[in-house]
PDB file of N, CA and C in Angstrom:
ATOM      1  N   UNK A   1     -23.801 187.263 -47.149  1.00  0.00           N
ATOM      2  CA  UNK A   1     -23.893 185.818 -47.054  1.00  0.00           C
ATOM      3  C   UNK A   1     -22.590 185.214 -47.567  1.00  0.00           C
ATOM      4  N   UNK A   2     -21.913 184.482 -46.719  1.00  0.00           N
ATOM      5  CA  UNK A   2     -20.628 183.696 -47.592  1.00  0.00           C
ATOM      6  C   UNK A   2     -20.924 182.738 -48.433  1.00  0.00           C
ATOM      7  N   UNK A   3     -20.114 182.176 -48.953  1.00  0.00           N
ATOM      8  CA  UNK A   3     -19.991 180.998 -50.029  1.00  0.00           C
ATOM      9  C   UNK A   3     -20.882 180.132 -49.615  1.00  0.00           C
ATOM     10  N   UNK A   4     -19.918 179.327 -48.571  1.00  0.00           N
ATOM     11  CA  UNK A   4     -20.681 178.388 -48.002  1.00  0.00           C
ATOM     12  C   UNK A   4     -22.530 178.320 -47.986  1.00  0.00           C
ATOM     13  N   UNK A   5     -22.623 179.474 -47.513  1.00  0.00           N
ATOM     14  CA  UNK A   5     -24.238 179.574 -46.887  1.00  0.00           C
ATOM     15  C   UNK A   5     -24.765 179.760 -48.554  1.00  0.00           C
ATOM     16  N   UNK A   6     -24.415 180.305 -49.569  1.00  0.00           N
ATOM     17  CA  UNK A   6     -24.696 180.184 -50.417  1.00  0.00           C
ATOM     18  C   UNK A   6     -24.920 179.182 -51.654  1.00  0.00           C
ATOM     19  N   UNK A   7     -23.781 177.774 -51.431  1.00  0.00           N
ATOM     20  CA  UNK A   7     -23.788 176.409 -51.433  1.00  0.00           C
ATOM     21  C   UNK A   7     -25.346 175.742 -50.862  1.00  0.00           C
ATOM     22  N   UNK A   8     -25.012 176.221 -49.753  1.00  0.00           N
ATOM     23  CA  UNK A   8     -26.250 175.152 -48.553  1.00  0.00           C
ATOM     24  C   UNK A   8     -27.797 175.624 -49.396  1.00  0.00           C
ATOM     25  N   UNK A   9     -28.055 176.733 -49.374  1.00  0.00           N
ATOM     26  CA  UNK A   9     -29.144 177.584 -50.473  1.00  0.00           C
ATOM     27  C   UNK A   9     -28.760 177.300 -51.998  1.00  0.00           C
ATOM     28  N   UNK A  10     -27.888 176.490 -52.363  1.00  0.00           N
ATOM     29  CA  UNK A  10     -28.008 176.252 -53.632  1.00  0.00           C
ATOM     30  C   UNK A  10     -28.201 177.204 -55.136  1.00  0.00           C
ATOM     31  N   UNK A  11     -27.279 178.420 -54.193  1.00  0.00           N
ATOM     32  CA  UNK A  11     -26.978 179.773 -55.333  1.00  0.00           C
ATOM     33  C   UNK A  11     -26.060 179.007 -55.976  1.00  0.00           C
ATOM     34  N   UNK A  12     -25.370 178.349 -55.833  1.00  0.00           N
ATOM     35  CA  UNK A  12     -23.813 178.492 -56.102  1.00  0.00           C
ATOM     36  C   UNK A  12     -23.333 176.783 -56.123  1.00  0.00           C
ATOM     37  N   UNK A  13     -23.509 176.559 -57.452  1.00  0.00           N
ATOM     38  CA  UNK A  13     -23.247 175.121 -57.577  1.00  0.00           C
ATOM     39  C   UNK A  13     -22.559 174.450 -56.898  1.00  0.00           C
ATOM     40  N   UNK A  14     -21.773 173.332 -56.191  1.00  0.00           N
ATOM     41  CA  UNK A  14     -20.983 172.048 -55.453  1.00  0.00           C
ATOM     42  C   UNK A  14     -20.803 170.978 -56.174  1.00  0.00           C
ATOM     43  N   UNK A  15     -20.162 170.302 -55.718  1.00  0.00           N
ATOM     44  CA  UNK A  15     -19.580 168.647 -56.128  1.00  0.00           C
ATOM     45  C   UNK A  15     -20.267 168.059 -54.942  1.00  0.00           C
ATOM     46  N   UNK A  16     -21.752 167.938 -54.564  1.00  0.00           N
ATOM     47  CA  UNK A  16     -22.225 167.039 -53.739  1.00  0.00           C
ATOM     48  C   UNK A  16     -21.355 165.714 -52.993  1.00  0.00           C
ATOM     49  N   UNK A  17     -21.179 165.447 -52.478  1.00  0.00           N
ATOM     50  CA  UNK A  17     -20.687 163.641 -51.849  1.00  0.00           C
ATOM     51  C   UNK A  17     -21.919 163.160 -50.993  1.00  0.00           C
ATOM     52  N   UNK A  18     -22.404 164.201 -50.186  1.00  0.00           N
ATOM     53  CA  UNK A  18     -23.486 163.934 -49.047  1.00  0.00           C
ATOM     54  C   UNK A  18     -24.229 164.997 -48.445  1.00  0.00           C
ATOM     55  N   UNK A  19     -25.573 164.731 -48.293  1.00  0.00           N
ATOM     56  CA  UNK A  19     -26.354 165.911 -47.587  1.00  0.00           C
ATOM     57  C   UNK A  19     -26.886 165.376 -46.941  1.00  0.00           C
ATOM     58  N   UNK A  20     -27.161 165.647 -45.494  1.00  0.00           N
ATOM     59  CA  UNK A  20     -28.541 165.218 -44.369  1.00  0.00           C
ATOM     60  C   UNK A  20     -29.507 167.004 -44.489  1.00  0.00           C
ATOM     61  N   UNK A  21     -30.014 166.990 -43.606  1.00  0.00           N
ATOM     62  CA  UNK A  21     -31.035 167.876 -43.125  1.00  0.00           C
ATOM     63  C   UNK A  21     -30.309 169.075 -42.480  1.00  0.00           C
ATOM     64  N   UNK A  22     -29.051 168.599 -42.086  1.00  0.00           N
ATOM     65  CA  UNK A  22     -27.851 169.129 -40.668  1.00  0.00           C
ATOM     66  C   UNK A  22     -26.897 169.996 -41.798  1.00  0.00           C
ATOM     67  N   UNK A  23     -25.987 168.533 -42.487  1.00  0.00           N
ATOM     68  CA  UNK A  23     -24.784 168.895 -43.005  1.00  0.00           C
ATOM     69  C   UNK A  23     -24.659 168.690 -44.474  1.00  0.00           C
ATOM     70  N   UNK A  24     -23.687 169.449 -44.836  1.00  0.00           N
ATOM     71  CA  UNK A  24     -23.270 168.783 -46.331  1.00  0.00           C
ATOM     72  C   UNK A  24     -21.765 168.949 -46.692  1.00  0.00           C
ATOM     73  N   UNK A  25     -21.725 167.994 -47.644  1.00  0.00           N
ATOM     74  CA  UNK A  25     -20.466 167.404 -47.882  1.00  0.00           C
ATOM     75  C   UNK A  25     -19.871 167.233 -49.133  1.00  0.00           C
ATOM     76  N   UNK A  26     -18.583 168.045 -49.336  1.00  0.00           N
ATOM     77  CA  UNK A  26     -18.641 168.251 -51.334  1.00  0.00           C
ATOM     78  C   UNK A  26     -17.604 168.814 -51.461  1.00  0.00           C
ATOM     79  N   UNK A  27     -17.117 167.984 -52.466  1.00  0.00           N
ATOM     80  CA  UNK A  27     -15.418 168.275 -53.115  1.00  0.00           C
ATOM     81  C   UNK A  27     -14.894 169.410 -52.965  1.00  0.00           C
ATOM     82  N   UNK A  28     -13.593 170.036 -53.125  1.00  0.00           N
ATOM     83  CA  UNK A  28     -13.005 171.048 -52.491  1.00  0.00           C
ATOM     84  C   UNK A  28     -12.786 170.887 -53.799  1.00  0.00           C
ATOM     85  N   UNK A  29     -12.805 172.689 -54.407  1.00  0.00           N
ATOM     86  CA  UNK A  29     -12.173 173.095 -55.552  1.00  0.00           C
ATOM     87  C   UNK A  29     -10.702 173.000 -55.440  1.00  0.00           C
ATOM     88  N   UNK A  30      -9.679 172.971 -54.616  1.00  0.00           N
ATOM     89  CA  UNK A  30      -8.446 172.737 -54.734  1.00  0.00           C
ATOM     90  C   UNK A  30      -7.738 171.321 -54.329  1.00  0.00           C
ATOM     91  N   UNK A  31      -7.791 170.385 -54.286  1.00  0.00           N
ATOM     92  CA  UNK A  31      -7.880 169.209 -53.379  1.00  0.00           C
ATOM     93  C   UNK A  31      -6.308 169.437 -53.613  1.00  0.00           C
ATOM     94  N   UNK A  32      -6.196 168.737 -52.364  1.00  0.00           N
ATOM     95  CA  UNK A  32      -4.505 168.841 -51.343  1.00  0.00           C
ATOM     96  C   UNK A  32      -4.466 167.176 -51.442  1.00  0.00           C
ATOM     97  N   UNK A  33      -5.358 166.529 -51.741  1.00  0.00           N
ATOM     98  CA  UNK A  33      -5.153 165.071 -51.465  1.00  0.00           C
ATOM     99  C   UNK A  33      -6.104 163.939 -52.716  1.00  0.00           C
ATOM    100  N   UNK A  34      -6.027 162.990 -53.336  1.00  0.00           N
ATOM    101  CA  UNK A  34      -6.803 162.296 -53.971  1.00  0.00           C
ATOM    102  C   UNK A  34      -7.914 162.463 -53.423  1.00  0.00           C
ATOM    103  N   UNK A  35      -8.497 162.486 -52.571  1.00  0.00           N
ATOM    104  CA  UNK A  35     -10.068 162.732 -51.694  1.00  0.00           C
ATOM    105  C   UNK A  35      -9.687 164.024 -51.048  1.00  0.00           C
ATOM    106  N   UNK A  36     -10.194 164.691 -51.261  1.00  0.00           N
ATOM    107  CA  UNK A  36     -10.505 165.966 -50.345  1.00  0.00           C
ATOM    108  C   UNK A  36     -12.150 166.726 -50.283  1.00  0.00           C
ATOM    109  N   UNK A  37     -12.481 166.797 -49.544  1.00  0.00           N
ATOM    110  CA  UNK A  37     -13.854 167.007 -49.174  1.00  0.00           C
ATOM    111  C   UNK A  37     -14.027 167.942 -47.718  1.00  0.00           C
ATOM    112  N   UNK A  38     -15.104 168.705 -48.489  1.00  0.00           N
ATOM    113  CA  UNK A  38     -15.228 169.943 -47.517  1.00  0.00           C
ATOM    114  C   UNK A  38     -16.611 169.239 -46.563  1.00  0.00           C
ATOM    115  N   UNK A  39     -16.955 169.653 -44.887  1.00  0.00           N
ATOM    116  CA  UNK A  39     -17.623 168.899 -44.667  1.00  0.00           C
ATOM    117  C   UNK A  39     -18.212 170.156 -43.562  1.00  0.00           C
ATOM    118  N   UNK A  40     -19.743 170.757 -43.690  1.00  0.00           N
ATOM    119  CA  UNK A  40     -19.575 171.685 -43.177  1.00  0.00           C
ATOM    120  C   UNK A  40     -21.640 171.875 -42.732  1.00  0.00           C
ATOM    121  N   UNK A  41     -21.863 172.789 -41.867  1.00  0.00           N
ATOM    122  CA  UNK A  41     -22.707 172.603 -40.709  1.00  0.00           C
ATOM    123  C   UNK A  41     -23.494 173.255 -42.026  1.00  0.00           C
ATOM    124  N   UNK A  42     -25.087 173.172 -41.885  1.00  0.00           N
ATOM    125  CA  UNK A  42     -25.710 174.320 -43.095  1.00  0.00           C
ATOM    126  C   UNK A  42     -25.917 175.429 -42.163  1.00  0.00           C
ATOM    127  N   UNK A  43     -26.136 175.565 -40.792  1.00  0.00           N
ATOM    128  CA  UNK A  43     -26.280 176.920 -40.312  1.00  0.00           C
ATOM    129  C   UNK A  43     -25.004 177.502 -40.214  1.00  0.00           C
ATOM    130  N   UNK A  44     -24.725 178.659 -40.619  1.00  0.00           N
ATOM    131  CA  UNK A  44     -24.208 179.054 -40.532  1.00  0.00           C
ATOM    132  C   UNK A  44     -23.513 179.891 -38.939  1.00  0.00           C
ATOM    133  N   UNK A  45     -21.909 179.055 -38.692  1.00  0.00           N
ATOM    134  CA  UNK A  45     -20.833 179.171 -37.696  1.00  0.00           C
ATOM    135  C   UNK A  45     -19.752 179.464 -37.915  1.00  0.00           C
ATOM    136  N   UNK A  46     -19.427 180.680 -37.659  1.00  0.00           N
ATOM    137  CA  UNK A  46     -18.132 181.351 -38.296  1.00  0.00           C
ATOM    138  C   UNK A  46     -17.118 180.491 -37.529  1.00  0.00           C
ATOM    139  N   UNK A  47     -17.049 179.541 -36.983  1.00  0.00           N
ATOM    140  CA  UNK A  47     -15.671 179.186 -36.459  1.00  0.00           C
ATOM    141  C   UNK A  47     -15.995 178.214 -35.675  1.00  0.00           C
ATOM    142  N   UNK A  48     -14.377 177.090 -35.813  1.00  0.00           N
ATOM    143  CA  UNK A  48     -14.753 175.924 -34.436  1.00  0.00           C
ATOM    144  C   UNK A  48     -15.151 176.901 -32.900  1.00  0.00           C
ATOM    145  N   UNK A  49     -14.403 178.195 -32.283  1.00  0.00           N
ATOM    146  CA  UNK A  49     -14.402 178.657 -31.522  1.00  0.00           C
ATOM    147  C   UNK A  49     -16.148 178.776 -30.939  1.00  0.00           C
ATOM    148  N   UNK A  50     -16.689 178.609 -31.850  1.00  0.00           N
ATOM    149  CA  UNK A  50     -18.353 179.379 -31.931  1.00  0.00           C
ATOM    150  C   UNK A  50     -19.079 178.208 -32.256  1.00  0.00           C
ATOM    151  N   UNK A  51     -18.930 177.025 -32.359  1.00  0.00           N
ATOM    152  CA  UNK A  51     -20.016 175.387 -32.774  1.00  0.00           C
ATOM    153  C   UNK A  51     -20.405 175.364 -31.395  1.00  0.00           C
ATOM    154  N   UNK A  52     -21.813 174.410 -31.455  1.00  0.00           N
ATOM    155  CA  UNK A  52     -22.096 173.994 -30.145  1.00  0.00           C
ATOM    156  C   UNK A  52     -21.652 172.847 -30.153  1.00  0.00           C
ATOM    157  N   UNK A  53     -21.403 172.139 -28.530  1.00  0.00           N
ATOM    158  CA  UNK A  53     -21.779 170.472 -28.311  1.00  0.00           C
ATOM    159  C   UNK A  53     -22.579 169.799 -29.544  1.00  0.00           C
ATOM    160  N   UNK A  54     -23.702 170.302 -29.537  1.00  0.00           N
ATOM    161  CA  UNK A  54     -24.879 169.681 -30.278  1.00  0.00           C
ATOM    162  C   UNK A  54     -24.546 169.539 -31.448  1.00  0.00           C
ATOM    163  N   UNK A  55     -23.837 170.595 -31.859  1.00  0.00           N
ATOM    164  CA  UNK A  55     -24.139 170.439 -33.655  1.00  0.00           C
ATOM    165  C   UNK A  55     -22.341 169.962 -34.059  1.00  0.00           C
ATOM    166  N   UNK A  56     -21.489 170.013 -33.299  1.00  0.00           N
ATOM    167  CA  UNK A  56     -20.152 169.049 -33.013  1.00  0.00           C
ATOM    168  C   UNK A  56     -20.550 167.561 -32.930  1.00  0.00           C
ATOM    169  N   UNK A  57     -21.558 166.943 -32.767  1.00  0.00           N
ATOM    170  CA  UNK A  57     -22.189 165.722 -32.124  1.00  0.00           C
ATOM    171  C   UNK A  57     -22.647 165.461 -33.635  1.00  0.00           C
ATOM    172  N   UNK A  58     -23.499 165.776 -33.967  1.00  0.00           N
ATOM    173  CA  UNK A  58     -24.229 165.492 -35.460  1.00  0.00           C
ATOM    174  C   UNK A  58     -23.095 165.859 -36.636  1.00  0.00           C
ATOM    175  N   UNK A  59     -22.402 166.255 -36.418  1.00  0.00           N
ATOM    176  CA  UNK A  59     -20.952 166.750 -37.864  1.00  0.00           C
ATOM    177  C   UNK A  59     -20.028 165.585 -37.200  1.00  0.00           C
ATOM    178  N   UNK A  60     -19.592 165.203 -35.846  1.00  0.00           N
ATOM    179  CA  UNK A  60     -18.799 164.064 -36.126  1.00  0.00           C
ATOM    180  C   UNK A  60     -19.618 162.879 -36.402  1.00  0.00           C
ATOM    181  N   UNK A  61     -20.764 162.730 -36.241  1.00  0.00           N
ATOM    182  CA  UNK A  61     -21.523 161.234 -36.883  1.00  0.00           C
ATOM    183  C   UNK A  61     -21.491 161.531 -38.731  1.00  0.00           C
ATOM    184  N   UNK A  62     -22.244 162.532 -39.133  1.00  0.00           N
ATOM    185  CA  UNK A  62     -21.710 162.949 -40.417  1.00  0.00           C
ATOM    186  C   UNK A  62     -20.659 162.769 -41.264  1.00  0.00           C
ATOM    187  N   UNK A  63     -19.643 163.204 -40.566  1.00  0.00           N
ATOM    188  CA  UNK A  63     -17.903 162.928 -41.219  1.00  0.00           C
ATOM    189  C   UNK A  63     -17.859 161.411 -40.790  1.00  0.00           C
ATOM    190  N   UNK A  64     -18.221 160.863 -40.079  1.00  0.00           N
ATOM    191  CA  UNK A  64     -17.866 158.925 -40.372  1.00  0.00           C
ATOM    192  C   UNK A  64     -18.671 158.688 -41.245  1.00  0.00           C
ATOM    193  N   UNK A  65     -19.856 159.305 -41.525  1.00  0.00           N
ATOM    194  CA  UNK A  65     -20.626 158.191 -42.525  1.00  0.00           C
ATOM    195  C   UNK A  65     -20.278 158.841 -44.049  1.00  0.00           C
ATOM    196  N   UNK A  66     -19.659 160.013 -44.052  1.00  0.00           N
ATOM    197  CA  UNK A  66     -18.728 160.495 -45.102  1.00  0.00           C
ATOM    198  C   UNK A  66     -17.777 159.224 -45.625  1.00  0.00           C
ATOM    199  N   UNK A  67     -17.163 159.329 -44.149  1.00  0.00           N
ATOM    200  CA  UNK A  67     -15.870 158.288 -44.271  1.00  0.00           C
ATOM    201  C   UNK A  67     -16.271 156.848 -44.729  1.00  0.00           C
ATOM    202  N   UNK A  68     -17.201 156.480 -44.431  1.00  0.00           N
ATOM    203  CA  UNK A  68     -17.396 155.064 -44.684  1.00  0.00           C
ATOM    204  C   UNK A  68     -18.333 155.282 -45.959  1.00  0.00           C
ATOM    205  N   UNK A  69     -18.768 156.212 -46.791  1.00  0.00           N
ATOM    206  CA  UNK A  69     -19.153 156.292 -48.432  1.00  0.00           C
ATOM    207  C   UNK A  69     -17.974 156.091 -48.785  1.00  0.00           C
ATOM    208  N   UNK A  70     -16.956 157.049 -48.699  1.00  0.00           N
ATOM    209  CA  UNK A  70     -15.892 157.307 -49.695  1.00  0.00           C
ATOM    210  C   UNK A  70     -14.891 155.822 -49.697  1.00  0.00           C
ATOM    211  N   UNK A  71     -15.235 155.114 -48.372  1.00  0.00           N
ATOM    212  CA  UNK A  71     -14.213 153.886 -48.209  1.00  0.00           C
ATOM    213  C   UNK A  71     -12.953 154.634 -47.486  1.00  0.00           C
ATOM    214  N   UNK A  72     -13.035 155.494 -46.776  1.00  0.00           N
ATOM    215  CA  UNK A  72     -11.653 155.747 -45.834  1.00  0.00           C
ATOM    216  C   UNK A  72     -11.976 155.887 -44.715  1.00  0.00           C
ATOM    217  N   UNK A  73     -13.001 155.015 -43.807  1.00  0.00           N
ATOM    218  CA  UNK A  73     -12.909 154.743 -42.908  1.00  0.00           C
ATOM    219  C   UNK A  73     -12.077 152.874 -42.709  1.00  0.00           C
ATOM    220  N   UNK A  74     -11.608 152.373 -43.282  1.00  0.00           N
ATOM    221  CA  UNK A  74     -10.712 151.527 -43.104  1.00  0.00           C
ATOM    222  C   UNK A  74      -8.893 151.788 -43.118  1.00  0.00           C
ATOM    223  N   UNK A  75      -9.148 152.662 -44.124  1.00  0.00           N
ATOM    224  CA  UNK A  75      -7.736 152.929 -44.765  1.00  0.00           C
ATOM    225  C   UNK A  75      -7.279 153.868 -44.060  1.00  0.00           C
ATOM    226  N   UNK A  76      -7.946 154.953 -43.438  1.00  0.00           N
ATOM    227  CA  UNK A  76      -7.656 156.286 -42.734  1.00  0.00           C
ATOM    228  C   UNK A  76      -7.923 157.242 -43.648  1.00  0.00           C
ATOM    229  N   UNK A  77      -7.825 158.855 -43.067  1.00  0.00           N
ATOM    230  CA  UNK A  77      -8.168 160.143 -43.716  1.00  0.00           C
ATOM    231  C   UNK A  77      -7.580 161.165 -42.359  1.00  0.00           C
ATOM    232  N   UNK A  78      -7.123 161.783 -42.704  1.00  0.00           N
ATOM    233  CA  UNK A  78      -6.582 163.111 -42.344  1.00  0.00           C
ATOM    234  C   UNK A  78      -8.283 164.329 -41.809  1.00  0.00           C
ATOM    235  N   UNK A  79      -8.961 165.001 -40.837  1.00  0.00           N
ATOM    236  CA  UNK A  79      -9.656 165.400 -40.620  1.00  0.00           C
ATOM    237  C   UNK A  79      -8.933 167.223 -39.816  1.00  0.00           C
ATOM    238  N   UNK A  80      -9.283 168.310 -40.730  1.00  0.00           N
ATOM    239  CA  UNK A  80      -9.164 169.284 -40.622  1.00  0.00           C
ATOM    240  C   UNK A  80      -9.884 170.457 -40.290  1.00  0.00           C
ATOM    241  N   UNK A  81      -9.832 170.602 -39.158  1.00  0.00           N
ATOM    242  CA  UNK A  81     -10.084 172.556 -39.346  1.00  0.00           C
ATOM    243  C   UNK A  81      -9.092 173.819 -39.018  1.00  0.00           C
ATOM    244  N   UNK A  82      -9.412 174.825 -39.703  1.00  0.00           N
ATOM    245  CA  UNK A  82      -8.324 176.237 -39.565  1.00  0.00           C
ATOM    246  C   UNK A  82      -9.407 176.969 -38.656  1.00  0.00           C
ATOM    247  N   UNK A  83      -9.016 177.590 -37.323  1.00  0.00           N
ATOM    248  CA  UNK A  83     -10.044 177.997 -36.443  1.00  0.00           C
ATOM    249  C   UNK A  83      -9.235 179.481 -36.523  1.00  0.00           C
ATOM    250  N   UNK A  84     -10.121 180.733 -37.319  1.00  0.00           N
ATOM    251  CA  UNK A  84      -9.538 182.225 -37.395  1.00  0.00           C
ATOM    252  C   UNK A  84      -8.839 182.469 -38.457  1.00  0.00           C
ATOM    253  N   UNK A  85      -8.431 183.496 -38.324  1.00  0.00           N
ATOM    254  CA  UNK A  85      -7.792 184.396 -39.512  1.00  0.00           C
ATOM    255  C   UNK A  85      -6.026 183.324 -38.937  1.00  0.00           C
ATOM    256  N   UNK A  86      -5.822 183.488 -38.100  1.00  0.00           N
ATOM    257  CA  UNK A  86      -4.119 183.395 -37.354  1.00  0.00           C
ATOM    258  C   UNK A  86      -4.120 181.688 -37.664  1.00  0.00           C
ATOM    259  N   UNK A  87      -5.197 181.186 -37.204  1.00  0.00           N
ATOM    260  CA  UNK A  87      -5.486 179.703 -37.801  1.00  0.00           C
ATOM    261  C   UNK A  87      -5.281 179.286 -39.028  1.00  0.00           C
ATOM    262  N   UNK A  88      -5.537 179.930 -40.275  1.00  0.00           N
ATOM    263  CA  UNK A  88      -5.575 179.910 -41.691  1.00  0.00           C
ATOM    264  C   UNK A  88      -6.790 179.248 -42.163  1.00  0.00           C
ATOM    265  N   UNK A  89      -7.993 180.444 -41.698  1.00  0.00           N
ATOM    266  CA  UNK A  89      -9.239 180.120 -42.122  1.00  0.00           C
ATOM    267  C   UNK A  89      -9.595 181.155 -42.984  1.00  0.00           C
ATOM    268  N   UNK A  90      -9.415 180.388 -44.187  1.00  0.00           N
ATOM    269  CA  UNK A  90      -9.950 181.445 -44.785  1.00  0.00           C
ATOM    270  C   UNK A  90     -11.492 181.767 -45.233  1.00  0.00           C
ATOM    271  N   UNK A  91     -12.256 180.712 -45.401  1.00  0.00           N
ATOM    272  CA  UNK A  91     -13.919 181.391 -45.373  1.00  0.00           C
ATOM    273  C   UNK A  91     -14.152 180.863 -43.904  1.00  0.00           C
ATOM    274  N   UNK A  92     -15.066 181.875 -43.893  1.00  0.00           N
ATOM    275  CA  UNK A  92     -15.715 182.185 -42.132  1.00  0.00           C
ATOM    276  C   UNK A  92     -16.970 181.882 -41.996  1.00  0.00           C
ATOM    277  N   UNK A  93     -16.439 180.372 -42.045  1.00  0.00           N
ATOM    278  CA  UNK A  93     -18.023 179.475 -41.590  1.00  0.00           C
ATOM    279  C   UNK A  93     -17.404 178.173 -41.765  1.00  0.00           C
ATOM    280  N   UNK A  94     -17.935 177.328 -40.426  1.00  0.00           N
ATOM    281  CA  UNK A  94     -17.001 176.531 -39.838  1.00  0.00           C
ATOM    282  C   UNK A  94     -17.093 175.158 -40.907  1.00  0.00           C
ATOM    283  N   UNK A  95     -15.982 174.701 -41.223  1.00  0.00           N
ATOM    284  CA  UNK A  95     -15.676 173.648 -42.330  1.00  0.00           C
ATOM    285  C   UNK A  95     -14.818 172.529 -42.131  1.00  0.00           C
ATOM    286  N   UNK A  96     -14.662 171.275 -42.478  1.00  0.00           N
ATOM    287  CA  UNK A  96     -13.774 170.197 -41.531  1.00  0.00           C
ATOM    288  C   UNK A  96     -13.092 169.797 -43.311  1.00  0.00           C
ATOM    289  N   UNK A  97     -12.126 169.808 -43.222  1.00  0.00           N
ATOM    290  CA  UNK A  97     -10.995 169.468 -44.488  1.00  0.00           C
ATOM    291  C   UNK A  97     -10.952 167.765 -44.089  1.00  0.00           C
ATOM    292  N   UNK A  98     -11.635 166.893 -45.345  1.00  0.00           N
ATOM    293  CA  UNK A  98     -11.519 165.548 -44.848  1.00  0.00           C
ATOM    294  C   UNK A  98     -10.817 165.184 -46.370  1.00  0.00           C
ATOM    295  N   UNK A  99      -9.220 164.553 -46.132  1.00  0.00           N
ATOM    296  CA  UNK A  99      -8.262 164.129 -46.968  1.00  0.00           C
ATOM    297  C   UNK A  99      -8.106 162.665 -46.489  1.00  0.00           C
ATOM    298  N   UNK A 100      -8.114 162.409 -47.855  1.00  0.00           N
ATOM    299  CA  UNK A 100      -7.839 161.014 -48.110  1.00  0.00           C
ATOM    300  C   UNK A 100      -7.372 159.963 -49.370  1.00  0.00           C
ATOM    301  N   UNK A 101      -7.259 159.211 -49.456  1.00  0.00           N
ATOM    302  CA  UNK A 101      -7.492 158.397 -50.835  1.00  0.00           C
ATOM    303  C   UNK A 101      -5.939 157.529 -50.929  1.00  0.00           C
ATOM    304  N   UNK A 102      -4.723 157.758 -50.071  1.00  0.00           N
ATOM    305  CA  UNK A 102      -3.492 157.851 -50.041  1.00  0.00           C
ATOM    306  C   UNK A 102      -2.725 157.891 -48.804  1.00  0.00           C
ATOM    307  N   UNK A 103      -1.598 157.806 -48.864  1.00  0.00           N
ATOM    308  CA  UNK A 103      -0.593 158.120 -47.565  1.00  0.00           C
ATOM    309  C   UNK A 103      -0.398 159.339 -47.356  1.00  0.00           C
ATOM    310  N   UNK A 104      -0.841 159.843 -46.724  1.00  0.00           N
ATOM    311  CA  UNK A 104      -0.987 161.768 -46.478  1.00  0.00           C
ATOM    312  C   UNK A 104       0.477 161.828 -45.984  1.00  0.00           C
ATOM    313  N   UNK A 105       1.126 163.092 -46.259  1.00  0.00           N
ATOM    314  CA  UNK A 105       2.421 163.439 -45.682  1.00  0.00           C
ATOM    315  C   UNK A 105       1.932 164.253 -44.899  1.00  0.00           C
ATOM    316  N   UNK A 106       3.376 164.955 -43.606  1.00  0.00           N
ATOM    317  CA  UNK A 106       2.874 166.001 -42.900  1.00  0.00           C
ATOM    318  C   UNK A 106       4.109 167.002 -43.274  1.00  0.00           C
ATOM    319  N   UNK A 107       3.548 168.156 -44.337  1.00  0.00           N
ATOM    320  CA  UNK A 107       4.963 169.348 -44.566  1.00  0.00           C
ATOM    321  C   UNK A 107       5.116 170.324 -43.907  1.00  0.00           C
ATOM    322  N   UNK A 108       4.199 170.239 -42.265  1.00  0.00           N
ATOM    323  CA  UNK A 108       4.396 171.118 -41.669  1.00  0.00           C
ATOM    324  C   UNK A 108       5.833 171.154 -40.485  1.00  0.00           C
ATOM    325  N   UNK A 109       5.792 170.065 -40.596  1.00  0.00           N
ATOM    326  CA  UNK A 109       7.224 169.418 -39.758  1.00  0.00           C
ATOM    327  C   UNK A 109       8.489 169.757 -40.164  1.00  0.00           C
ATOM    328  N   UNK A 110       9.204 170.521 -39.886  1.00  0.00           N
ATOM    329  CA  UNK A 110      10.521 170.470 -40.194  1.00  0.00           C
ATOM    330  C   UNK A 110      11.421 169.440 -39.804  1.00  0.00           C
ATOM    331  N   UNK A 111      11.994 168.720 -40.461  1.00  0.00           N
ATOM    332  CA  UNK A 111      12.990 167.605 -39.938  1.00  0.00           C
ATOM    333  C   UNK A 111      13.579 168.469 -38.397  1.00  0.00           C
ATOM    334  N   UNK A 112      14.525 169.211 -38.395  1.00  0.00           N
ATOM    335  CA  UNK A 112      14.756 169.597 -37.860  1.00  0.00           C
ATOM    336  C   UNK A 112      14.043 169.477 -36.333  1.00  0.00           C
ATOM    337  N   UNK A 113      12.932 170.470 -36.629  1.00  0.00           N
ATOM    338  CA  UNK A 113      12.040 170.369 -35.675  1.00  0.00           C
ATOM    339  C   UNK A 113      11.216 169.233 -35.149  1.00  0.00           C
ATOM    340  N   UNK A 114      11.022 168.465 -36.006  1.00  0.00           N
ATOM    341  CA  UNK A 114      10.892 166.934 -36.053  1.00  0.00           C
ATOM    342  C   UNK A 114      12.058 166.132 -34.651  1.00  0.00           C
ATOM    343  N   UNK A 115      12.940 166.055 -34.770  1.00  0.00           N
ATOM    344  CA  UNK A 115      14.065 165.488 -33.745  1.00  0.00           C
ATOM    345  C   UNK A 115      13.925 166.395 -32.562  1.00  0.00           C
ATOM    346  N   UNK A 116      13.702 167.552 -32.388  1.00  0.00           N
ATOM    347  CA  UNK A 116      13.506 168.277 -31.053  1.00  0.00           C
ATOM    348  C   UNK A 116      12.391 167.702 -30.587  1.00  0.00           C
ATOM    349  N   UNK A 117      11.266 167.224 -31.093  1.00  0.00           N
ATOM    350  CA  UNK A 117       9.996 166.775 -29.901  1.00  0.00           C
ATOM    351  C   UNK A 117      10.209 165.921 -29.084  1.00  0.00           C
TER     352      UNK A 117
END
């Protein structure tokens, strides 16, 4: 059983923000951003590659009403997933990285590479 699924079963303590019946939603032990929040299906889906329609449908209504608790559905938020190992996923069960609170930078850009697009 991974982490996650072990969260959703409530082995394994969280920083709650939000739960429905579907999803739940709860602070990231490392936050990359003033808000960072993990936002993730309770059945267990090793990957965006592997979600259905259906349960993509109920996790994006989820992550807005995330967004509009935390107050960054006005201001904006950054919305993430790593799909695979080559992706940079590292637990394997599908999870949406929702950053916010601030002006997010992007350090994946190289200036450089930046002027070539």
């Amino acid at each position: 059983m991974c982490i996650f699924c072990k969260i959703v079963n409530k082995e394994i303590p969280a920083n709650l923000e939000a739960e429905n019946e579907h999803f739940m939603a709860f602070h990231d032990l490392y936050p990359k951003a003033p808000i960072h929040i993990l936002i993730i299906p309770k059945v267990h889906v090793d990957c965006f590659q592997n979600v259905t329609p259906e349960t993509m449908a109920g996790l994006t209504t989820f992550a807005q009403e995330v967004a509009e608790k935390l107050g960054l559905a006005e201001t904006g938020y950054r919305l993430i997933t790593n799909n695979g190992s080559d992706g940079g996923q590292e637990i394997h069960h599908l999870h949406f990285h929702m950053l916010g609170g601030g002006r997010l930078k992007w350090d994946h850009l190289h200036e450089d590479t930046h002027k070539s697009i």
